[in-house]
C-alpha atoms as a PDB file:
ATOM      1  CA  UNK A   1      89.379  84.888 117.054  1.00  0.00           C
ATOM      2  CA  UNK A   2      88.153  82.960 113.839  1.00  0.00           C
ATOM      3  CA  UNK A   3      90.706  82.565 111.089  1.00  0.00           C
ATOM      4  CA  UNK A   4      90.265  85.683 107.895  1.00  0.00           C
ATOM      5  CA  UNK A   5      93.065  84.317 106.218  1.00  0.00           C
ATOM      6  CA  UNK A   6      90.829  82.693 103.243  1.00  0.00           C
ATOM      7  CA  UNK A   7      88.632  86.066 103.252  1.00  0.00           C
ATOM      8  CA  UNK A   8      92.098  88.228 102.948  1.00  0.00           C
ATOM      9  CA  UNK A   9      92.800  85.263 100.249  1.00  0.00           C
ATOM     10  CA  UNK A  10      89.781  86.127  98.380  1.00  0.00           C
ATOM     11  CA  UNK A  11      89.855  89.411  98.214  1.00  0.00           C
ATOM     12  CA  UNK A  12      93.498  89.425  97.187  1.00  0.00           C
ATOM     13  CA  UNK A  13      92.871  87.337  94.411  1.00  0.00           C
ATOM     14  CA  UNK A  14      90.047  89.607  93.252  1.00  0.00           C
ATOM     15  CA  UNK A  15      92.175  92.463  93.482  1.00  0.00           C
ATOM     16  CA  UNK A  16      95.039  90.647  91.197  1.00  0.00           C
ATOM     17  CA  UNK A  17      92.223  89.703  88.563  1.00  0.00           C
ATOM     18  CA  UNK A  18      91.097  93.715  89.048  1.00  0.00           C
ATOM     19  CA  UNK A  19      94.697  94.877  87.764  1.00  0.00           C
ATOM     20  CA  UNK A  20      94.903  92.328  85.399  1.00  0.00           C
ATOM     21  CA  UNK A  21      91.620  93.328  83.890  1.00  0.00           C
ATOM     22  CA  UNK A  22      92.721  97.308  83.744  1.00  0.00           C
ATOM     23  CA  UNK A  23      96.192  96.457  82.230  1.00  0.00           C
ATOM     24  CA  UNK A  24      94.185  94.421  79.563  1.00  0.00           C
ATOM     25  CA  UNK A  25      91.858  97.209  79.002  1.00  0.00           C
ATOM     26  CA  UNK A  26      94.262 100.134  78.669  1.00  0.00           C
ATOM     27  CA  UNK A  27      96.311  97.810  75.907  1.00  0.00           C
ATOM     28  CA  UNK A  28      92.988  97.304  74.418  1.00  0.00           C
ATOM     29  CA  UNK A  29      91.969 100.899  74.494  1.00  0.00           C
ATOM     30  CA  UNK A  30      95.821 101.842  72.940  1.00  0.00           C
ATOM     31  CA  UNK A  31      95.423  99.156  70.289  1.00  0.00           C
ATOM     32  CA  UNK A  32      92.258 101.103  69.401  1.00  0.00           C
ATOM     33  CA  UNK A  33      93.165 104.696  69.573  1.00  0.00           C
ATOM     34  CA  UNK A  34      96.085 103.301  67.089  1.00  0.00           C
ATOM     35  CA  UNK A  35      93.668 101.432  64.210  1.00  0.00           C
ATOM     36  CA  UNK A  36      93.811 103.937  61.640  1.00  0.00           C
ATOM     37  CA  UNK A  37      97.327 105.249  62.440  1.00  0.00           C
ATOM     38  CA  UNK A  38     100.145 104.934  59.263  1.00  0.00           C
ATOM     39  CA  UNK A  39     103.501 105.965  59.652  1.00  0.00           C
ATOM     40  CA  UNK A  40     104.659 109.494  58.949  1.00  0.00           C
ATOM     41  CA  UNK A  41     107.796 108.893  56.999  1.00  0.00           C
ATOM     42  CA  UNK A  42     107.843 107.135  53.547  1.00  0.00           C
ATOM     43  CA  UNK A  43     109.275 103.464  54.234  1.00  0.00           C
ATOM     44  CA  UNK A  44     108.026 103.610  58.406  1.00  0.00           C
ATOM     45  CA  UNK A  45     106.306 101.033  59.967  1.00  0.00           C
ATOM     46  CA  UNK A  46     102.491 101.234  61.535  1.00  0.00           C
ATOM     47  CA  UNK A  47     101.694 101.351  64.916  1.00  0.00           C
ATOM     48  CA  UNK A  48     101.970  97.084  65.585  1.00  0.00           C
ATOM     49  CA  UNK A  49      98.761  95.964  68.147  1.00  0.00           C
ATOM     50  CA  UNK A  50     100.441  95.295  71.352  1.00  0.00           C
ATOM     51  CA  UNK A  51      99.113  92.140  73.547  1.00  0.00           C
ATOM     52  CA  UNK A  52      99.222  91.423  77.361  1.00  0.00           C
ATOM     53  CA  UNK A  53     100.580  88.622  78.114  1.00  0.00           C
ATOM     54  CA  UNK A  54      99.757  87.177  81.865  1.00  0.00           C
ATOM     55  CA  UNK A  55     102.256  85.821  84.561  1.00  0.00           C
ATOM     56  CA  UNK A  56     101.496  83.673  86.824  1.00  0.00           C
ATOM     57  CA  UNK A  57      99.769  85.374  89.911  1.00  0.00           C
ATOM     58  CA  UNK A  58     101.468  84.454  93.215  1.00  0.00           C
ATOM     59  CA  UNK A  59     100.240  85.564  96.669  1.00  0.00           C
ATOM     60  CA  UNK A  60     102.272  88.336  98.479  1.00  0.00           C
ATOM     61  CA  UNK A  61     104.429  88.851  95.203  1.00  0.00           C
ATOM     62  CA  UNK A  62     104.349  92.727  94.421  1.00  0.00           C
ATOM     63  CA  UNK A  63     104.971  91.785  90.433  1.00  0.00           C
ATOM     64  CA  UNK A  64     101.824  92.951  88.222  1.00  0.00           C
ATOM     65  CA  UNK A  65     100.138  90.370  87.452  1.00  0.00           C
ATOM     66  CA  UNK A  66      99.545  91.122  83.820  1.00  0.00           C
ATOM     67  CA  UNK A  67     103.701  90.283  83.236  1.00  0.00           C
ATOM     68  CA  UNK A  68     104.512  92.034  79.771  1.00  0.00           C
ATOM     69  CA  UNK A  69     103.388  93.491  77.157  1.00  0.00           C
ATOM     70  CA  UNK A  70     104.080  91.931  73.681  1.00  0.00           C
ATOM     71  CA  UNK A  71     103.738  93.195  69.902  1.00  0.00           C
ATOM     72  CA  UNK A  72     101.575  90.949  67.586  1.00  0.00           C
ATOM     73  CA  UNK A  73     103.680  90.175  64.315  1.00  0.00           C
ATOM     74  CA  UNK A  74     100.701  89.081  62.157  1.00  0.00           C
ATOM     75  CA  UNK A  75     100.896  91.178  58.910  1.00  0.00           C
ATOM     76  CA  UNK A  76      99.712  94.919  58.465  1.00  0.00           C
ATOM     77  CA  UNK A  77      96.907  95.864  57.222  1.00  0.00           C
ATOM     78  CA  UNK A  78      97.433  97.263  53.766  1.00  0.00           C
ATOM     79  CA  UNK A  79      95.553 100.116  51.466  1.00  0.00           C
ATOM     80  CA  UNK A  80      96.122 101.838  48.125  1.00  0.00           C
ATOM     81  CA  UNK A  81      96.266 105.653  49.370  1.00  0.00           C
ATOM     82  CA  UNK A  82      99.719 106.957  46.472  1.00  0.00           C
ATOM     83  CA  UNK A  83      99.325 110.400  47.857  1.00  0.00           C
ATOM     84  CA  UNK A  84     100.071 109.281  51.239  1.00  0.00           C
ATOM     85  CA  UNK A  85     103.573 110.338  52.393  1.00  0.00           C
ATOM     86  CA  UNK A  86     104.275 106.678  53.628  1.00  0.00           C
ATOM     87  CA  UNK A  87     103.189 104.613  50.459  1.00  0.00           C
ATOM     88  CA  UNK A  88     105.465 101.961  48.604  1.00  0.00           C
ATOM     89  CA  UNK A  89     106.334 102.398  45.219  1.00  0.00           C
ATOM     90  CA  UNK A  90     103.295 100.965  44.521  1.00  0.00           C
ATOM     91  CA  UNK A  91     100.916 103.300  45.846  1.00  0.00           C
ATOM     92  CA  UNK A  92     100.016 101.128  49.411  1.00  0.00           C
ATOM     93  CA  UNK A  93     100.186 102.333  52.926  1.00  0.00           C
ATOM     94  CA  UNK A  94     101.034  99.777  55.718  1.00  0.00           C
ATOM     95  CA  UNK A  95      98.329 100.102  58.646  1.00  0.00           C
ATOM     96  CA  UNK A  96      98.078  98.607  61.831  1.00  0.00           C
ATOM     97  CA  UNK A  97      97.506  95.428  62.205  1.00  0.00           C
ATOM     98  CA  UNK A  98      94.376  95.958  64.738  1.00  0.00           C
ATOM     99  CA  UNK A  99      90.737  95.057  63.518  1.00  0.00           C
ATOM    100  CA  UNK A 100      88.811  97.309  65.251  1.00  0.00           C
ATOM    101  CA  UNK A 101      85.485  94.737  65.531  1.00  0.00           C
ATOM    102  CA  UNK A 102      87.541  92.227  67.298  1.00  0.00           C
ATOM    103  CA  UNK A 103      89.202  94.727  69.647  1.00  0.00           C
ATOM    104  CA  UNK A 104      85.947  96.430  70.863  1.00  0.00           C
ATOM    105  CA  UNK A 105      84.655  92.955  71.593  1.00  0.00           C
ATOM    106  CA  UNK A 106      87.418  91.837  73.984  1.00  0.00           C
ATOM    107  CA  UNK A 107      87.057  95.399  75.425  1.00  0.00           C
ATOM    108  CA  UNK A 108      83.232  94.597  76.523  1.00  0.00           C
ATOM    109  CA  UNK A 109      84.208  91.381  77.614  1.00  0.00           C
ATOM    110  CA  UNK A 110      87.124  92.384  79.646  1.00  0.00           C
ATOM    111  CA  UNK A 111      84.890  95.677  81.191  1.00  0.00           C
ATOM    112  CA  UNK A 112      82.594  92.765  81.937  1.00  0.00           C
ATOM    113  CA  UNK A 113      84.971  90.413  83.774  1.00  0.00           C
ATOM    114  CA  UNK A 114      85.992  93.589  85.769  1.00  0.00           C
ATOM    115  CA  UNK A 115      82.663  94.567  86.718  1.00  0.00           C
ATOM    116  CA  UNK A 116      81.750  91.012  87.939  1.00  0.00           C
ATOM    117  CA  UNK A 117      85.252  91.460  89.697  1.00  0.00           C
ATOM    118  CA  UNK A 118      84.049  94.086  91.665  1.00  0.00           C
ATOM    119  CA  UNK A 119      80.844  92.583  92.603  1.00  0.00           C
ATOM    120  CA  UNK A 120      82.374  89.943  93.958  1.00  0.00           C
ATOM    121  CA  UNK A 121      84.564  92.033  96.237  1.00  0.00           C
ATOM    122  CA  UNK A 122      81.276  93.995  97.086  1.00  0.00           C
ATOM    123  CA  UNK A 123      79.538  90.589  97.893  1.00  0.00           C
ATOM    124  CA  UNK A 124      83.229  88.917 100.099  1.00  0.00           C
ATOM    125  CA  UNK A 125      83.190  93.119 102.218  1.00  0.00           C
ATOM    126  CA  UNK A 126      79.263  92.221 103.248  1.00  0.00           C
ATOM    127  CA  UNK A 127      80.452  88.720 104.055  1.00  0.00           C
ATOM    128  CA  UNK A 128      83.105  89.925 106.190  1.00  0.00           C
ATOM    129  CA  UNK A 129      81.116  92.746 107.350  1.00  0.00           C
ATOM    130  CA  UNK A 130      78.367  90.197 108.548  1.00  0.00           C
ATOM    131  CA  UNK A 131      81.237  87.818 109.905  1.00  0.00           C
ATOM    132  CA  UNK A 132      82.270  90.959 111.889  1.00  0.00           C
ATOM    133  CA  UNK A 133      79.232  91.818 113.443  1.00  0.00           C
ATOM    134  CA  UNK A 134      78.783  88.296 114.736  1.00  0.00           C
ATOM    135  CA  UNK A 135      81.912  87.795 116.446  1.00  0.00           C
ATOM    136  CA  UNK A 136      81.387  91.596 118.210  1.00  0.00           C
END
Protein backbone atom coordinates (compact mmCIF):
# COMPACT_ATOMS: atom_id res chain seq x y z
CA UNK A 1 0.00 0.00 0.00
CA UNK A 2 1.58 3.45 -1.09
CA UNK A 3 2.17 5.93 1.69
CA UNK A 4 -1.14 8.94 2.01
CA UNK A 5 0.50 10.40 4.79
CA UNK A 6 1.66 13.70 2.72
CA UNK A 7 -1.97 13.70 0.97
CA UNK A 8 -3.67 13.49 4.70
CA UNK A 9 -0.78 16.29 5.32
CA UNK A 10 -2.13 18.41 2.67
CA UNK A 11 -5.38 18.35 3.17
CA UNK A 12 -4.96 18.98 6.88
CA UNK A 13 -3.12 21.94 6.31
CA UNK A 14 -5.80 23.24 3.95
CA UNK A 15 -8.34 22.60 6.38
CA UNK A 16 -6.28 24.68 9.23
CA UNK A 17 -5.85 27.65 6.64
CA UNK A 18 -9.95 27.03 5.98
CA UNK A 19 -10.68 27.85 9.82
CA UNK A 20 -8.25 30.34 9.97
CA UNK A 21 -9.76 32.12 7.03
CA UNK A 22 -13.56 31.88 8.63
CA UNK A 23 -12.33 33.08 12.12
CA UNK A 24 -10.72 36.07 10.18
CA UNK A 25 -13.82 36.69 8.31
CA UNK A 26 -16.41 36.57 11.08
CA UNK A 27 -13.98 39.25 13.12
CA UNK A 28 -14.00 41.11 9.95
CA UNK A 29 -17.69 40.91 9.39
CA UNK A 30 -18.19 41.98 13.48
CA UNK A 31 -15.72 44.83 13.05
CA UNK A 32 -18.11 45.92 10.28
CA UNK A 33 -21.54 45.41 11.61
CA UNK A 34 -19.90 47.66 14.59
CA UNK A 35 -18.52 50.90 12.30
CA UNK A 36 -21.11 53.27 13.05
CA UNK A 37 -21.90 52.02 16.59
CA UNK A 38 -21.38 54.89 19.68
CA UNK A 39 -21.93 54.08 23.08
CA UNK A 40 -25.31 54.43 24.74
CA UNK A 41 -24.40 56.07 27.98
CA UNK A 42 -22.83 59.61 28.19
CA UNK A 43 -18.97 59.01 29.06
CA UNK A 44 -19.07 55.00 27.38
CA UNK A 45 -16.66 53.80 25.18
CA UNK A 46 -17.29 52.63 21.27
CA UNK A 47 -17.34 49.35 20.12
CA UNK A 48 -13.04 48.94 19.77
CA UNK A 49 -12.23 46.81 16.18
CA UNK A 50 -11.18 43.50 17.39
CA UNK A 51 -8.12 41.67 15.43
CA UNK A 52 -7.20 37.92 15.02
CA UNK A 53 -4.21 37.21 15.92
CA UNK A 54 -2.69 33.67 14.50
CA UNK A 55 -0.88 30.82 16.49
CA UNK A 56 1.26 28.80 15.21
CA UNK A 57 -0.49 25.80 13.37
CA UNK A 58 0.81 22.41 14.56
CA UNK A 59 -0.27 19.04 13.10
CA UNK A 60 -2.66 16.84 15.24
CA UNK A 61 -3.05 19.83 17.81
CA UNK A 62 -6.93 20.36 18.30
CA UNK A 63 -6.12 24.32 19.25
CA UNK A 64 -7.81 26.77 16.55
CA UNK A 65 -5.52 27.88 14.65
CA UNK A 66 -6.53 31.49 14.57
CA UNK A 67 -5.17 31.69 18.62
CA UNK A 68 -6.98 34.93 20.04
CA UNK A 69 -8.70 37.54 19.41
CA UNK A 70 -7.25 41.02 20.29
CA UNK A 71 -8.74 44.73 20.54
CA UNK A 72 -6.92 47.40 18.39
CA UNK A 73 -6.04 50.47 20.73
CA UNK A 74 -5.46 53.00 17.90
CA UNK A 75 -7.68 56.06 18.73
CA UNK A 76 -11.56 56.39 18.08
CA UNK A 77 -12.93 57.85 15.58
CA UNK A 78 -14.43 61.14 16.66
CA UNK A 79 -17.62 63.43 15.43
CA UNK A 80 -19.42 66.57 16.59
CA UNK A 81 -23.11 65.07 17.07
CA UNK A 82 -24.09 67.50 20.97
CA UNK A 83 -27.48 65.94 20.86
CA UNK A 84 -26.10 62.58 21.07
CA UNK A 85 -26.62 60.99 24.52
CA UNK A 86 -22.85 59.93 24.61
CA UNK A 87 -21.11 63.33 23.64
CA UNK A 88 -18.28 65.10 25.76
CA UNK A 89 -18.77 68.34 27.05
CA UNK A 90 -17.79 69.45 23.96
CA UNK A 91 -20.35 68.23 21.76
CA UNK A 92 -18.13 64.93 20.19
CA UNK A 93 -19.12 61.35 20.11
CA UNK A 94 -16.34 58.65 20.31
CA UNK A 95 -16.87 56.01 17.35
CA UNK A 96 -15.26 52.98 16.56
CA UNK A 97 -12.17 52.87 15.55
CA UNK A 98 -12.98 50.66 12.24
CA UNK A 99 -12.63 52.31 8.68
CA UNK A 100 -15.03 50.65 6.87
CA UNK A 101 -12.91 50.89 3.24
CA UNK A 102 -10.06 49.08 4.75
CA UNK A 103 -12.19 46.41 6.43
CA UNK A 104 -14.25 45.44 3.30
CA UNK A 105 -10.94 45.08 1.51
CA UNK A 106 -9.35 42.49 3.82
CA UNK A 107 -12.85 40.86 3.75
CA UNK A 108 -12.50 40.23 -0.24
CA UNK A 109 -9.13 39.26 0.19
CA UNK A 110 -9.64 36.87 2.96
CA UNK A 111 -13.11 35.35 1.00
CA UNK A 112 -10.50 35.05 -1.72
CA UNK A 113 -7.76 33.13 0.12
CA UNK A 114 -10.66 30.83 1.30
CA UNK A 115 -12.03 30.18 -1.96
CA UNK A 116 -8.57 29.29 -3.45
CA UNK A 117 -8.45 27.15 -0.14
CA UNK A 118 -11.11 25.15 -1.22
CA UNK A 119 -10.00 24.66 -4.67
CA UNK A 120 -7.12 23.33 -3.65
CA UNK A 121 -8.78 20.70 -1.49
CA UNK A 122 -11.11 20.07 -4.58
CA UNK A 123 -7.93 19.68 -6.81
CA UNK A 124 -5.67 17.21 -3.63
CA UNK A 125 -9.73 14.84 -3.38
CA UNK A 126 -9.31 14.29 -7.48
CA UNK A 127 -5.64 13.59 -6.84
CA UNK A 128 -6.37 11.11 -4.32
CA UNK A 129 -9.37 9.99 -6.05
CA UNK A 130 -7.15 9.26 -9.22
CA UNK A 131 -4.35 7.76 -6.85
CA UNK A 132 -7.22 5.48 -5.66
CA UNK A 133 -8.39 4.20 -8.72
CA UNK A 134 -4.90 3.20 -9.75
CA UNK A 135 -3.90 1.20 -6.92
CA UNK A 136 -7.64 -0.74 -7.16
Amino acid sequence: MPDTSALHAASDVLAAGRQVQSGRIRTISENLANVDSAATTAGGAPYARKIAVFAPVVPDDSRDPVGRIVRDTSDFRRRYEPGHVAADARGYVRLPNVNATMESADLQRVIRSYELSLNASTALSTLTQATINLIG
